[in-house]
Every structure is written in structure tokens, then in C-alpha cells.
PDB file of N, CA and C in Angstrom:
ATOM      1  N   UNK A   1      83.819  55.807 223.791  1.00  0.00           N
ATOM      2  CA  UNK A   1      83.417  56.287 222.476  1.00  0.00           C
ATOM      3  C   UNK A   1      84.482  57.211 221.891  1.00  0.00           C
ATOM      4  N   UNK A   2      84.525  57.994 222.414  1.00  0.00           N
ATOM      5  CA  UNK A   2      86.192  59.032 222.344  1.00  0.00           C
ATOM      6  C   UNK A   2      87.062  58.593 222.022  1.00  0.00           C
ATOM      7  N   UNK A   3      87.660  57.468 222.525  1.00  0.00           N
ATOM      8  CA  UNK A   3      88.951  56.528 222.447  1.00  0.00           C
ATOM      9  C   UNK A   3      88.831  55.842 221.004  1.00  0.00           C
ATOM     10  N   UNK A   4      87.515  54.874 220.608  1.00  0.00           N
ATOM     11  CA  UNK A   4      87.059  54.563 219.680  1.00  0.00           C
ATOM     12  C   UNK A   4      87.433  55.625 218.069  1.00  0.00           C
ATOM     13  N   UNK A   5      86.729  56.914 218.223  1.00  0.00           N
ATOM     14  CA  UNK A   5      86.646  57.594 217.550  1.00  0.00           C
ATOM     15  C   UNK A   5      88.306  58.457 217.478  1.00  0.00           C
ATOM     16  N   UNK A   6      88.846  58.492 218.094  1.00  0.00           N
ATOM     17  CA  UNK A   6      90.385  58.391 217.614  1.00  0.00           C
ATOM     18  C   UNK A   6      91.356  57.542 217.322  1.00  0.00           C
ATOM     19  N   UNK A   7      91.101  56.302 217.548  1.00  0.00           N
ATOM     20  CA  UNK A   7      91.327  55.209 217.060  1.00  0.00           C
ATOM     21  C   UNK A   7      91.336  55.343 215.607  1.00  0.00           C
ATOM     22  N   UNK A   8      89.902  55.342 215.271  1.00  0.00           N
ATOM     23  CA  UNK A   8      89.663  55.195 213.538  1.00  0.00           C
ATOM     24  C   UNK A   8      89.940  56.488 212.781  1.00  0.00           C
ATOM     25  N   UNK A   9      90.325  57.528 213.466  1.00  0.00           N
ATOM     26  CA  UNK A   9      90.970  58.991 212.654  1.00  0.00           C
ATOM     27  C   UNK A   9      92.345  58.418 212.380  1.00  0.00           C
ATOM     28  N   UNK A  10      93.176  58.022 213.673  1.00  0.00           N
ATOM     29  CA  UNK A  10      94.334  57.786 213.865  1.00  0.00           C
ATOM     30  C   UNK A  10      94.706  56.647 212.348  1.00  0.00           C
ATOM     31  N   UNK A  11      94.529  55.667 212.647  1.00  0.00           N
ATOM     32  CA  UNK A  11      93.981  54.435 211.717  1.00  0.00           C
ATOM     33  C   UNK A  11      93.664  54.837 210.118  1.00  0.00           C
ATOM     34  N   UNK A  12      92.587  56.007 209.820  1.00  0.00           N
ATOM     35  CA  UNK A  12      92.917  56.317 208.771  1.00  0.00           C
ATOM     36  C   UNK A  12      93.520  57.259 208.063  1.00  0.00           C
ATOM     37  N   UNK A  13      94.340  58.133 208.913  1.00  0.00           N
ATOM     38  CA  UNK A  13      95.555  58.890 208.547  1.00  0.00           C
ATOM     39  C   UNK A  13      96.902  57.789 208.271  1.00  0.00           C
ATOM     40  N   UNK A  14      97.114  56.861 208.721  1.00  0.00           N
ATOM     41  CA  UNK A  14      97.803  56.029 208.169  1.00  0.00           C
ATOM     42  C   UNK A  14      97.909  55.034 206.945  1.00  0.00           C
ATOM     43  N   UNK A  15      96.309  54.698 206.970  1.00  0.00           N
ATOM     44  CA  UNK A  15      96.045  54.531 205.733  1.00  0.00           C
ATOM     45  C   UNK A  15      96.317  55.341 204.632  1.00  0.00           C
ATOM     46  N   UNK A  16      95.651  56.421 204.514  1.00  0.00           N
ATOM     47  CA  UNK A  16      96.132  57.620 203.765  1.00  0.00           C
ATOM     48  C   UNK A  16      97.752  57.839 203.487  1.00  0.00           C
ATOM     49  N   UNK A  17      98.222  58.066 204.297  1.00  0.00           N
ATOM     50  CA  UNK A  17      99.658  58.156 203.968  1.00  0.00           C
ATOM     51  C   UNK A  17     100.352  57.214 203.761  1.00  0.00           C
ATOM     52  N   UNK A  18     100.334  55.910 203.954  1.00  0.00           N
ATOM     53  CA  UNK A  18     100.618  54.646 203.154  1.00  0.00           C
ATOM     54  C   UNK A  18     100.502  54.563 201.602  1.00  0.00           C
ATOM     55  N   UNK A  19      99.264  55.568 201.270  1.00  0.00           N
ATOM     56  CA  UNK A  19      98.714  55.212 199.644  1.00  0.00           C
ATOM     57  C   UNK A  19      99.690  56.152 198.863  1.00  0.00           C
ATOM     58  N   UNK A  20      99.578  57.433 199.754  1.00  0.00           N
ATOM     59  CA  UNK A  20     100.133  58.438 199.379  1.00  0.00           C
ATOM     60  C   UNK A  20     101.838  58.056 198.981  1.00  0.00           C
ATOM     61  N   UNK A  21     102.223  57.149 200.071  1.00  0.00           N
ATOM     62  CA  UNK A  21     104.094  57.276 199.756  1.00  0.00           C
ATOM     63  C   UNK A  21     104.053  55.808 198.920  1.00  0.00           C
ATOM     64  N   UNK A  22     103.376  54.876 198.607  1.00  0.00           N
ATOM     65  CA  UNK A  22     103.210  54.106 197.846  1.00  0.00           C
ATOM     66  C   UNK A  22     102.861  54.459 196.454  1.00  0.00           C
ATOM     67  N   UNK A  23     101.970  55.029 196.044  1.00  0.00           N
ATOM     68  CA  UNK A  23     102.193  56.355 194.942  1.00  0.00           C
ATOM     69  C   UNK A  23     103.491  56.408 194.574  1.00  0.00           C
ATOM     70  N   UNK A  24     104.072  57.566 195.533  1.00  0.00           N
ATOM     71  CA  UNK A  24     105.022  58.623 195.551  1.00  0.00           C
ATOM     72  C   UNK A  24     106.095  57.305 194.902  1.00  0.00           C
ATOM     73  N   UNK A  25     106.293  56.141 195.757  1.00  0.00           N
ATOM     74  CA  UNK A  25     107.622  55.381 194.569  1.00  0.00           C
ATOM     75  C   UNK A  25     107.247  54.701 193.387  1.00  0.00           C
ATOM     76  N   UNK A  26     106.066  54.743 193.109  1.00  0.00           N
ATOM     77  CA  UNK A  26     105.882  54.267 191.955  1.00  0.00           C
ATOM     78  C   UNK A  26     106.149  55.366 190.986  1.00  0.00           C
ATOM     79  N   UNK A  27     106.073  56.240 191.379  1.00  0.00           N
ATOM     80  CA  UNK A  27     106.192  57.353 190.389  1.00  0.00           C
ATOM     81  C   UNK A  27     107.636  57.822 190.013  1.00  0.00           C
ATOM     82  N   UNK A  28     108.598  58.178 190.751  1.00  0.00           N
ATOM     83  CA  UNK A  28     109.523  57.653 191.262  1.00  0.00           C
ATOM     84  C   UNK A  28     110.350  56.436 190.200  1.00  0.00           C
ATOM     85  N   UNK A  29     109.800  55.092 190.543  1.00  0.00           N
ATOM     86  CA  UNK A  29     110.577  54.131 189.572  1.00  0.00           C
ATOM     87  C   UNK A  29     109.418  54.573 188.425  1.00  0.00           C
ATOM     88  N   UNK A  30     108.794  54.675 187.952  1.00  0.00           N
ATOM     89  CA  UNK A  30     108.480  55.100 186.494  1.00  0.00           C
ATOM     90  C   UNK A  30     109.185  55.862 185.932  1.00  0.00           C
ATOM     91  N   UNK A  31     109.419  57.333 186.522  1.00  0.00           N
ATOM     92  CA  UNK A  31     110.951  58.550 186.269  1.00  0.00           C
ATOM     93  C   UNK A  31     112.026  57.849 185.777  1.00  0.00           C
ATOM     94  N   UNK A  32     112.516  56.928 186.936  1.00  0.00           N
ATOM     95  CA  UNK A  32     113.803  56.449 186.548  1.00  0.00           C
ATOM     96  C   UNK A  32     113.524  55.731 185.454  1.00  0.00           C
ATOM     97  N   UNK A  33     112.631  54.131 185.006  1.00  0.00           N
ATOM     98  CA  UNK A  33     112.775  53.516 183.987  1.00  0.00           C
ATOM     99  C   UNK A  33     112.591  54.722 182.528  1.00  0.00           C
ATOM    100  N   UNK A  34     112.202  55.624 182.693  1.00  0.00           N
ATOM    101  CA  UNK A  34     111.715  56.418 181.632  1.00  0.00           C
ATOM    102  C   UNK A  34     113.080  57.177 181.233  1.00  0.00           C
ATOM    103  N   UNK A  35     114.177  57.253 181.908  1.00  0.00           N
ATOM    104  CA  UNK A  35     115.195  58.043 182.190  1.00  0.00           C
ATOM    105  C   UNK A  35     116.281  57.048 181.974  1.00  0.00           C
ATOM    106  N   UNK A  36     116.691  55.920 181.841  1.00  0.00           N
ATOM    107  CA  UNK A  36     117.083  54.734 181.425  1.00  0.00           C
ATOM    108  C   UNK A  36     116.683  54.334 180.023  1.00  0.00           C
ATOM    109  N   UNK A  37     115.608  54.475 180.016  1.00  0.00           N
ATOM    110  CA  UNK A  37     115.129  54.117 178.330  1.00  0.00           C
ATOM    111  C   UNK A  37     115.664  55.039 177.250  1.00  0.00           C
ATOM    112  N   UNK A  38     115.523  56.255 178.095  1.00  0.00           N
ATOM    113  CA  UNK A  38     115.895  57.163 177.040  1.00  0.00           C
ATOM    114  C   UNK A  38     117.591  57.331 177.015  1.00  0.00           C
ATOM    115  N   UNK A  39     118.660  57.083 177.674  1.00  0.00           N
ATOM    116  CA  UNK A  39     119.763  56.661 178.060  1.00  0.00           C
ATOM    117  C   UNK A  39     119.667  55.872 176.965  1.00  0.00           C
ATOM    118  N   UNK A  40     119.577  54.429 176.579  1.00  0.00           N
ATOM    119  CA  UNK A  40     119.532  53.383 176.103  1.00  0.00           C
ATOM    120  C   UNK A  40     119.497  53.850 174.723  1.00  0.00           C
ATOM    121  N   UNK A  41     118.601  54.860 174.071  1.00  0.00           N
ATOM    122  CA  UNK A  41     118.784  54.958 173.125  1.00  0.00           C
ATOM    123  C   UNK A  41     119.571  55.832 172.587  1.00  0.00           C
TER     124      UNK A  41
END
């Protein structure tokens, strides 16, 4: 049960931080295209 139950902590701290740095470059290439556009003009 123990093993189990750190399993699925473990499991969703990775989840979590997957979303989190998946985020993080979208945001990231939004900056840059926004920073290019304005370049452009």
C-alpha cells in the first residue's frame, strides 16, 4: 500500500511539472513572436 501510494505522489509530481515547463515555453515562444512582430514593424 505504501509503495502504491508513492508511486502515485511520485507520478503526479511529474505530471505537474511537465504542465508547468510546457507552459513555461509556450510563454516563452509567445515573448519571442511578440518581440519579432514588433521588430518587423
Amino acid at each position: 500500500m505504501k509503495k502504491t501510494a508513492t508511486l502515485i505522489a511520485l507520478s503526479l509530481a511529474f505530471v505537474l511539472a511537465g504542465c508547468n515547463t510546457v507552459k513555461g515555453v509556450g510563454q516563452d515562444i509567445g515573448k519571442a513572436g511578440s518581440a519579432i512582430e514588433r521588430a518587423a514593424k
